[in-house]
PDB file of N, CA and C in Angstrom:
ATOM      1  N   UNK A   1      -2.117  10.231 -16.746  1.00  0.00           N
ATOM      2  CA  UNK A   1      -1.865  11.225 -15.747  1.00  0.00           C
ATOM      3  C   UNK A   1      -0.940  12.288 -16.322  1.00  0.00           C
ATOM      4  N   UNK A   2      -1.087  13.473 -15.670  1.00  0.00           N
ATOM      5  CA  UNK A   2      -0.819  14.429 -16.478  1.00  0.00           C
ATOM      6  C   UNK A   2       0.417  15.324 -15.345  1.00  0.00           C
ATOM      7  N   UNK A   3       0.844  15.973 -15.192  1.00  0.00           N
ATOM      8  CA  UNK A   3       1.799  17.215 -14.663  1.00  0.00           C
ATOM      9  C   UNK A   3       2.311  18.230 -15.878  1.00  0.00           C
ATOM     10  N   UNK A   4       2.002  19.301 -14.628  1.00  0.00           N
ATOM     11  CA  UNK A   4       2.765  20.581 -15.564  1.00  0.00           C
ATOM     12  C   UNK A   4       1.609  20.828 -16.516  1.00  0.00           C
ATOM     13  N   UNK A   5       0.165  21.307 -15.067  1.00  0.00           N
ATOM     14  CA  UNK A   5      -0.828  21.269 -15.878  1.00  0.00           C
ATOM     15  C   UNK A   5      -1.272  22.581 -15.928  1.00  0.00           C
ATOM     16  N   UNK A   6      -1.582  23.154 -16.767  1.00  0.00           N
ATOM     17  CA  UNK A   6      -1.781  24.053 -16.891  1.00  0.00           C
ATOM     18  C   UNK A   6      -4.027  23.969 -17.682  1.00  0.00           C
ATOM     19  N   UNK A   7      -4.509  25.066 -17.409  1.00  0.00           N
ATOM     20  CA  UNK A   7      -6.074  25.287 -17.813  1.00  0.00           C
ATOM     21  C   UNK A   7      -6.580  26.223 -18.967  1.00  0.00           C
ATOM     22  N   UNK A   8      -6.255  26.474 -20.080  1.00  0.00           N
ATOM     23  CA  UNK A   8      -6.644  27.233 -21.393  1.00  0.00           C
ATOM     24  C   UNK A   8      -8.142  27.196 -21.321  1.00  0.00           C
ATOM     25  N   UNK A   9      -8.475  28.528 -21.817  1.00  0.00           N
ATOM     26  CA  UNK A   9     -10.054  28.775 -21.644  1.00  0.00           C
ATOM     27  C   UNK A   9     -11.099  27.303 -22.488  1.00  0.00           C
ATOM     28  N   UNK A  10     -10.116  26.980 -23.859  1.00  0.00           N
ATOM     29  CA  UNK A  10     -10.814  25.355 -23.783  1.00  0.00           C
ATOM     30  C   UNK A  10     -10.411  24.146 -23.712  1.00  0.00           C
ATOM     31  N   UNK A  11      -9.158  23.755 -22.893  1.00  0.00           N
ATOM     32  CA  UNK A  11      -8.419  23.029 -23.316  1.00  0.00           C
ATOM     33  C   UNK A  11      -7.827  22.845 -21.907  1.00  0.00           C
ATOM     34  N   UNK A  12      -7.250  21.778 -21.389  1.00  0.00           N
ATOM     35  CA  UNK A  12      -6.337  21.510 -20.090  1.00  0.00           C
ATOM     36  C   UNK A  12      -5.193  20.882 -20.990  1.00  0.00           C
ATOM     37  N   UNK A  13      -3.875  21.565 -20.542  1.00  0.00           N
ATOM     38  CA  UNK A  13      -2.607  21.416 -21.391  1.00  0.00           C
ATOM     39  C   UNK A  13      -1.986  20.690 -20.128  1.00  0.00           C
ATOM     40  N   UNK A  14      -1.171  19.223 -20.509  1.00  0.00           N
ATOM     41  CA  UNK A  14      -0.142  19.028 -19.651  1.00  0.00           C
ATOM     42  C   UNK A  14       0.842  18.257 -19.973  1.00  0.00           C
ATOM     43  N   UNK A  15       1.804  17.883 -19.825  1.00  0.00           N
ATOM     44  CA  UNK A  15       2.503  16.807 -20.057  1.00  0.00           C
ATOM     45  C   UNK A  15       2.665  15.652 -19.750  1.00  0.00           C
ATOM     46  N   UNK A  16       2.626  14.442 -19.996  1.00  0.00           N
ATOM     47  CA  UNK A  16       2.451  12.808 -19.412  1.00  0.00           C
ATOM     48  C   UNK A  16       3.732  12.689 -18.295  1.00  0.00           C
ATOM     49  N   UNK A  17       2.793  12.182 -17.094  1.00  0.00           N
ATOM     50  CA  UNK A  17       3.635  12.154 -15.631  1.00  0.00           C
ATOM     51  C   UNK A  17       5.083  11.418 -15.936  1.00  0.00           C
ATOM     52  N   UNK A  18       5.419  10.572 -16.918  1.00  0.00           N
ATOM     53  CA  UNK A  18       6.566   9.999 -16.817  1.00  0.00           C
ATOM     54  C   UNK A  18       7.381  10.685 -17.883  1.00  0.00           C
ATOM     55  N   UNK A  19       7.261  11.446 -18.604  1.00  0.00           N
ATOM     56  CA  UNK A  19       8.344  12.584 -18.892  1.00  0.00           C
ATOM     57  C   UNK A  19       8.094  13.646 -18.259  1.00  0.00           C
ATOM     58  N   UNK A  20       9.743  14.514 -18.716  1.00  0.00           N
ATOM     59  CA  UNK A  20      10.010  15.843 -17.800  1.00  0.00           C
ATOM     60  C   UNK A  20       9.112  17.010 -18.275  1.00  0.00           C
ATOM     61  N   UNK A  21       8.586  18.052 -17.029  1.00  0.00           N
ATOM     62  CA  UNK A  21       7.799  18.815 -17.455  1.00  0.00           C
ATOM     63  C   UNK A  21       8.492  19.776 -18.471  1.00  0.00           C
ATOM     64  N   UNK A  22       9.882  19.727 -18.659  1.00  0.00           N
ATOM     65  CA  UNK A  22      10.657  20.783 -19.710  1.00  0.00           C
ATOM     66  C   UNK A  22      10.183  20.216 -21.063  1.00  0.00           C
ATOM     67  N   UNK A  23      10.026  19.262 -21.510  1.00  0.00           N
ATOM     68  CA  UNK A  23       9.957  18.290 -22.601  1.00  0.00           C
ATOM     69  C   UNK A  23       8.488  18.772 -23.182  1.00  0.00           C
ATOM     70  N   UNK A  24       8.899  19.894 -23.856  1.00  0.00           N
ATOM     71  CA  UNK A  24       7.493  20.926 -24.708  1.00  0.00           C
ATOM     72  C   UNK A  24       7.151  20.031 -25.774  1.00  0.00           C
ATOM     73  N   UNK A  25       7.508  19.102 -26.637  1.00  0.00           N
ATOM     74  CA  UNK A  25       7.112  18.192 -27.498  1.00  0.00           C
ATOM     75  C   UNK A  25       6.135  17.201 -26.915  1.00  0.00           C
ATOM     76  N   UNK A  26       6.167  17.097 -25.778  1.00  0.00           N
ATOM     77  CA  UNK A  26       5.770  16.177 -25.512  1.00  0.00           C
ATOM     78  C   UNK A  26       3.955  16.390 -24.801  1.00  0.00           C
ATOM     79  N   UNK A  27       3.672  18.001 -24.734  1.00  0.00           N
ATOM     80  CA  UNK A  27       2.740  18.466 -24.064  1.00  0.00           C
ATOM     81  C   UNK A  27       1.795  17.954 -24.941  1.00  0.00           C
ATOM     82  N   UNK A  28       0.404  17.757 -23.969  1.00  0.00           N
ATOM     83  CA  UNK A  28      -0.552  17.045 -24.988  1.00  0.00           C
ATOM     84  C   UNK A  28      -1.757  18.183 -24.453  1.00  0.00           C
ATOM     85  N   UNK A  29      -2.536  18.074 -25.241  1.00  0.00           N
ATOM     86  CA  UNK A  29      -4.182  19.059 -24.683  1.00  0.00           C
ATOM     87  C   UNK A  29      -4.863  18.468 -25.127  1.00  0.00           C
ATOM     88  N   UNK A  30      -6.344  18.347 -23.950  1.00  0.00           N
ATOM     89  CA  UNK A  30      -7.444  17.717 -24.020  1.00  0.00           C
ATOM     90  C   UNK A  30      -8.492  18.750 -23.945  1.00  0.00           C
ATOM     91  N   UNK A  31      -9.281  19.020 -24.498  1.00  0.00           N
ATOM     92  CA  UNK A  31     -10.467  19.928 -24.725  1.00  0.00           C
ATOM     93  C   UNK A  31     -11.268  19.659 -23.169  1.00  0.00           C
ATOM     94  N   UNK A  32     -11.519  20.899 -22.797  1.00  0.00           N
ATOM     95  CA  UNK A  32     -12.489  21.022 -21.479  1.00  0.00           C
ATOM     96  C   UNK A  32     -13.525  20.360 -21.769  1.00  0.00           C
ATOM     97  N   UNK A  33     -14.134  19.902 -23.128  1.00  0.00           N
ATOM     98  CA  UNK A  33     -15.765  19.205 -22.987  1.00  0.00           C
ATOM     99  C   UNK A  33     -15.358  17.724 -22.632  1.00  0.00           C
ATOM    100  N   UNK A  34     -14.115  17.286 -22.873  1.00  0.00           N
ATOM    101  CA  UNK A  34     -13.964  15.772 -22.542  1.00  0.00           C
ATOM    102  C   UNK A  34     -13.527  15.613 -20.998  1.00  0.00           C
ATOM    103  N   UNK A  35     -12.860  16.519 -20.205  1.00  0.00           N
ATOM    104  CA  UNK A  35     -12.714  16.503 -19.117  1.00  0.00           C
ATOM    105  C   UNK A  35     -14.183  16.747 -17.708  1.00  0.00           C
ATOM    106  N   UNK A  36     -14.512  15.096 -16.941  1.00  0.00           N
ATOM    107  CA  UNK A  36     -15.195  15.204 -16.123  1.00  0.00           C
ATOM    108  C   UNK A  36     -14.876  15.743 -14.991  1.00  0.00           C
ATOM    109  N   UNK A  37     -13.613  15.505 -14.443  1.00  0.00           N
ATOM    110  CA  UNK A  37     -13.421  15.411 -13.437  1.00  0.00           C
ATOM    111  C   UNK A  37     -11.350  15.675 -13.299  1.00  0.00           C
ATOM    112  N   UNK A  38     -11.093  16.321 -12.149  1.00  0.00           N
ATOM    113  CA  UNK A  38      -9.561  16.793 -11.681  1.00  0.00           C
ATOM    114  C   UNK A  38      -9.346  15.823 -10.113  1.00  0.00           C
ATOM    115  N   UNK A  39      -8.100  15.190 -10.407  1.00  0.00           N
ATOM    116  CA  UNK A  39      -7.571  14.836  -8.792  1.00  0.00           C
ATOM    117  C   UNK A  39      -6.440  15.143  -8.907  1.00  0.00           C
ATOM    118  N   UNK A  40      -6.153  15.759  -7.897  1.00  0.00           N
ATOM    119  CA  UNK A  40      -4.745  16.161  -7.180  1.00  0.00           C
ATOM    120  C   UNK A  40      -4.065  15.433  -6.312  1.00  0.00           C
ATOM    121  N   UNK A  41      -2.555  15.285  -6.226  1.00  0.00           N
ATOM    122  CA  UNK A  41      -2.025  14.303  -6.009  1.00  0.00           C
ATOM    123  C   UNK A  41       0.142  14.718  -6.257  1.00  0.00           C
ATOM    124  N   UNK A  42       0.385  13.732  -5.334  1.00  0.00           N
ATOM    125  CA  UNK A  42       1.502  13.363  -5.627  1.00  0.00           C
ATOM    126  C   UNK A  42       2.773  12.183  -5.559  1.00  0.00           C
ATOM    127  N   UNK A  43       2.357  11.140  -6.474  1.00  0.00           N
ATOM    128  CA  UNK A  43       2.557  10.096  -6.603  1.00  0.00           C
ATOM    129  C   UNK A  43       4.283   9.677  -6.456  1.00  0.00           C
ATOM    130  N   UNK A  44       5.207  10.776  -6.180  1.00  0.00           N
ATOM    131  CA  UNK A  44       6.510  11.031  -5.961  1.00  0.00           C
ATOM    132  C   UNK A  44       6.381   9.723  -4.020  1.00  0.00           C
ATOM    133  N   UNK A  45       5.216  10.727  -3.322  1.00  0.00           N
ATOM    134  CA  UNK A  45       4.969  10.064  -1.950  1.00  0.00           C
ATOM    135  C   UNK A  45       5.059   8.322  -1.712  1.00  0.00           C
ATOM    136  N   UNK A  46       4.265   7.699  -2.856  1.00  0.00           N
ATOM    137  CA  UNK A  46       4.353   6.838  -3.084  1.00  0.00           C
ATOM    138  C   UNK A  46       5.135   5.825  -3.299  1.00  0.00           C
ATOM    139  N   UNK A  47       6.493   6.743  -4.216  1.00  0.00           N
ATOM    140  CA  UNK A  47       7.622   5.636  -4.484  1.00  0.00           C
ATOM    141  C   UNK A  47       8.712   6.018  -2.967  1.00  0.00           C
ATOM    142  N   UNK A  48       8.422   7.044  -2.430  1.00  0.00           N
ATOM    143  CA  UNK A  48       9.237   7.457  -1.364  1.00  0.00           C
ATOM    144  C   UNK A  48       9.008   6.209  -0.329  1.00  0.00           C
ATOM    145  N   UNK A  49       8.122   6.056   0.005  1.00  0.00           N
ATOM    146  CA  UNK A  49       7.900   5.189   1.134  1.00  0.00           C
ATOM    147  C   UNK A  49       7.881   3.850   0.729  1.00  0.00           C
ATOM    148  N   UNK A  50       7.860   3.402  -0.893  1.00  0.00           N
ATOM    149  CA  UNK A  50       7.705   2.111  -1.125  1.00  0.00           C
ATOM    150  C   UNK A  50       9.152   1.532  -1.086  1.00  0.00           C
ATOM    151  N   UNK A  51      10.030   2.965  -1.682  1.00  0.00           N
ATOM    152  CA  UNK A  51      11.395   2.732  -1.737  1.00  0.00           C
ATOM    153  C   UNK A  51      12.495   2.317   0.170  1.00  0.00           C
ATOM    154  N   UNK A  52      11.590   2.900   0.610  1.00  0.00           N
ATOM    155  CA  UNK A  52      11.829   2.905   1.872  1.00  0.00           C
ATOM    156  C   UNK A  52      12.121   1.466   2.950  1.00  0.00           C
ATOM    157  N   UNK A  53      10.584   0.681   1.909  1.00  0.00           N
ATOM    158  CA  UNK A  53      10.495  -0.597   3.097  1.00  0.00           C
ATOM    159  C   UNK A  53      11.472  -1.672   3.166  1.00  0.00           C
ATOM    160  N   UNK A  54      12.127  -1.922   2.176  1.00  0.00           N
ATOM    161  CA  UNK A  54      13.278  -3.339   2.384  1.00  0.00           C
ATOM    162  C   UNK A  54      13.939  -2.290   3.400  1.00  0.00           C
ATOM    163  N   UNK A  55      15.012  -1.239   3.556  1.00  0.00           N
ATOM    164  CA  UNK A  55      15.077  -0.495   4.581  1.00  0.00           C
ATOM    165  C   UNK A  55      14.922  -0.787   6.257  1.00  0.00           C
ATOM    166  N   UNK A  56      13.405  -0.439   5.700  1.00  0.00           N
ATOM    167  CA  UNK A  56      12.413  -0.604   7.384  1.00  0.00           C
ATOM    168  C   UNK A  56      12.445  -2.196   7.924  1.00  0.00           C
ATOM    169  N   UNK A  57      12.387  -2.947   6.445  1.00  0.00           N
ATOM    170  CA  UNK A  57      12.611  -4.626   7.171  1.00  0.00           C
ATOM    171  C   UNK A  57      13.793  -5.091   7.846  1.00  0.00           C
ATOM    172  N   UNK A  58      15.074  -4.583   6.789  1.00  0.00           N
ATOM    173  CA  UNK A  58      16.215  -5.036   7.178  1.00  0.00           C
ATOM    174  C   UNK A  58      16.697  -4.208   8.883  1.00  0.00           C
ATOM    175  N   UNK A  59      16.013  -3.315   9.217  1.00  0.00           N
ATOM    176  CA  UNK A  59      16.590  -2.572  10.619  1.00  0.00           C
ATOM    177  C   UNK A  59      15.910  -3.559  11.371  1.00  0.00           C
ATOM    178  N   UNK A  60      14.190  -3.601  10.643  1.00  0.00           N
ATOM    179  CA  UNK A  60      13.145  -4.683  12.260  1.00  0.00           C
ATOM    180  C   UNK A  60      14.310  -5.888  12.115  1.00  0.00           C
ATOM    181  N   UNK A  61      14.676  -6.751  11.051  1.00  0.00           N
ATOM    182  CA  UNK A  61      15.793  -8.139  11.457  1.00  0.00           C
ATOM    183  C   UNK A  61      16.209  -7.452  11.764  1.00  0.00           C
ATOM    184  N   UNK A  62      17.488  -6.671  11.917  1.00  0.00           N
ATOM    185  CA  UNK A  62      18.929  -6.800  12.440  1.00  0.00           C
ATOM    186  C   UNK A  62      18.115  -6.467  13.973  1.00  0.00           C
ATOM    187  N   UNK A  63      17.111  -5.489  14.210  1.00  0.00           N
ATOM    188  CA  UNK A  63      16.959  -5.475  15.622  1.00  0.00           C
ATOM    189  C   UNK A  63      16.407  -6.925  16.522  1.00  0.00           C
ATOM    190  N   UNK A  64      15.558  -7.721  15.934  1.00  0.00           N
ATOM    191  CA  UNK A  64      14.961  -9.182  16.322  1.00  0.00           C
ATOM    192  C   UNK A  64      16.484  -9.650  16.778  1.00  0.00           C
ATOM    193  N   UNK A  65      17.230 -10.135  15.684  1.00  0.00           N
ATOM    194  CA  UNK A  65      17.981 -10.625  15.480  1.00  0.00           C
ATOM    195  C   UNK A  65      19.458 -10.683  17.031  1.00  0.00           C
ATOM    196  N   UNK A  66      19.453  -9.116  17.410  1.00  0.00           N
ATOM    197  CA  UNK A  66      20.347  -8.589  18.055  1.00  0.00           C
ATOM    198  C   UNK A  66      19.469  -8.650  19.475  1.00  0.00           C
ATOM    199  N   UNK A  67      18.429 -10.029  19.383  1.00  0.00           N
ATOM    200  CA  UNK A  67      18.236  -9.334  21.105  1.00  0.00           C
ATOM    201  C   UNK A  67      17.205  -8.522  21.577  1.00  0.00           C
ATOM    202  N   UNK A  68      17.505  -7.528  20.734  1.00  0.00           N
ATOM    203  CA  UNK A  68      16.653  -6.725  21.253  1.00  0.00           C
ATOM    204  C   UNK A  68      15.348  -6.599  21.371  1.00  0.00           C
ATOM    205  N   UNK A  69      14.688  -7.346  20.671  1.00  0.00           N
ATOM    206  CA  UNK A  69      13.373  -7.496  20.414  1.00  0.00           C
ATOM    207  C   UNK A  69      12.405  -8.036  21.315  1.00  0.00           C
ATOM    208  N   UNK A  70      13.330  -8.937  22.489  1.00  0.00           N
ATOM    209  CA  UNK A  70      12.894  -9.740  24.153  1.00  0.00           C
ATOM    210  C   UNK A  70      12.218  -8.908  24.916  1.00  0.00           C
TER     211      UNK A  70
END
Protein backbone atom coordinates (compact mmCIF):
# COMPACT_ATOMS: atom_id res chain seq x y z
CA UNK A 1 0.00 0.00 0.00
CA UNK A 2 1.08 3.10 -1.07
CA UNK A 3 0.38 7.09 0.14
CA UNK A 4 1.59 10.26 -1.13
CA UNK A 5 0.54 9.06 -4.43
CA UNK A 6 1.13 10.78 -6.96
CA UNK A 7 0.39 9.59 -11.30
CA UNK A 8 3.51 10.27 -13.90
CA UNK A 9 2.48 9.90 -17.48
CA UNK A 10 4.17 6.19 -16.99
CA UNK A 11 4.62 5.45 -13.73
CA UNK A 12 2.40 5.79 -10.27
CA UNK A 13 4.99 7.25 -7.67
CA UNK A 14 4.29 6.73 -3.92
CA UNK A 15 5.65 6.03 -0.80
CA UNK A 16 5.01 2.71 1.44
CA UNK A 17 1.94 3.46 3.92
CA UNK A 18 4.13 2.80 6.99
CA UNK A 19 6.73 5.45 6.40
CA UNK A 20 6.35 9.26 6.38
CA UNK A 21 5.21 10.80 3.19
CA UNK A 22 8.37 13.41 3.72
CA UNK A 23 10.79 10.38 3.54
CA UNK A 24 11.83 11.03 -0.45
CA UNK A 25 14.27 7.97 -0.22
CA UNK A 26 11.92 5.99 0.39
CA UNK A 27 9.46 6.77 -2.74
CA UNK A 28 9.08 3.79 -4.91
CA UNK A 29 7.45 3.83 -8.74
CA UNK A 30 5.62 1.24 -10.42
CA UNK A 31 5.15 1.54 -14.19
CA UNK A 32 1.39 2.14 -15.34
CA UNK A 33 1.56 -1.29 -17.47
CA UNK A 34 1.81 -3.27 -14.12
CA UNK A 35 -0.90 -1.37 -12.42
CA UNK A 36 -4.61 -3.09 -12.76
CA UNK A 37 -6.44 -1.53 -10.61
CA UNK A 38 -6.62 1.85 -7.71
CA UNK A 39 -8.57 1.70 -4.20
CA UNK A 40 -9.01 4.51 -2.13
CA UNK A 41 -9.09 4.46 1.36
CA UNK A 42 -8.13 5.43 4.77
CA UNK A 43 -6.84 2.95 6.99
CA UNK A 44 -5.96 5.78 9.85
CA UNK A 45 -10.26 5.00 10.40
CA UNK A 46 -9.45 1.72 11.23
CA UNK A 47 -6.93 1.99 14.00
CA UNK A 48 -9.22 4.94 15.33
CA UNK A 49 -12.04 2.85 16.24
CA UNK A 50 -10.03 -0.32 16.96
CA UNK A 51 -8.09 1.87 19.37
CA UNK A 52 -11.27 2.93 20.77
CA UNK A 53 -12.92 -0.46 21.92
CA UNK A 54 -11.23 -1.61 25.33
CA UNK A 55 -12.59 2.12 25.97
CA UNK A 56 -16.18 1.29 24.81
CA UNK A 57 -15.92 -2.09 26.98
CA UNK A 58 -14.59 -0.71 30.06
CA UNK A 59 -17.63 2.25 30.17
CA UNK A 60 -20.45 -0.88 29.05
CA UNK A 61 -18.72 -2.72 32.69
CA UNK A 62 -18.46 0.12 34.80
CA UNK A 63 -22.15 0.93 33.55
CA UNK A 64 -23.55 -3.06 34.12
CA UNK A 65 -21.65 -3.01 37.00
CA UNK A 66 -23.15 0.38 38.63
CA UNK A 67 -26.77 -0.68 38.31
CA UNK A 68 -27.49 0.82 35.75
CA UNK A 69 -27.94 -1.58 33.28
CA UNK A 70 -31.59 -2.99 35.25
Amino acid sequence: MLHGVRLAQDSLIGVPYHRPTSCDSCRVAIPRSNVDSLRLGSMERAGIVMSALPFLALAFLAWTLSGMGD
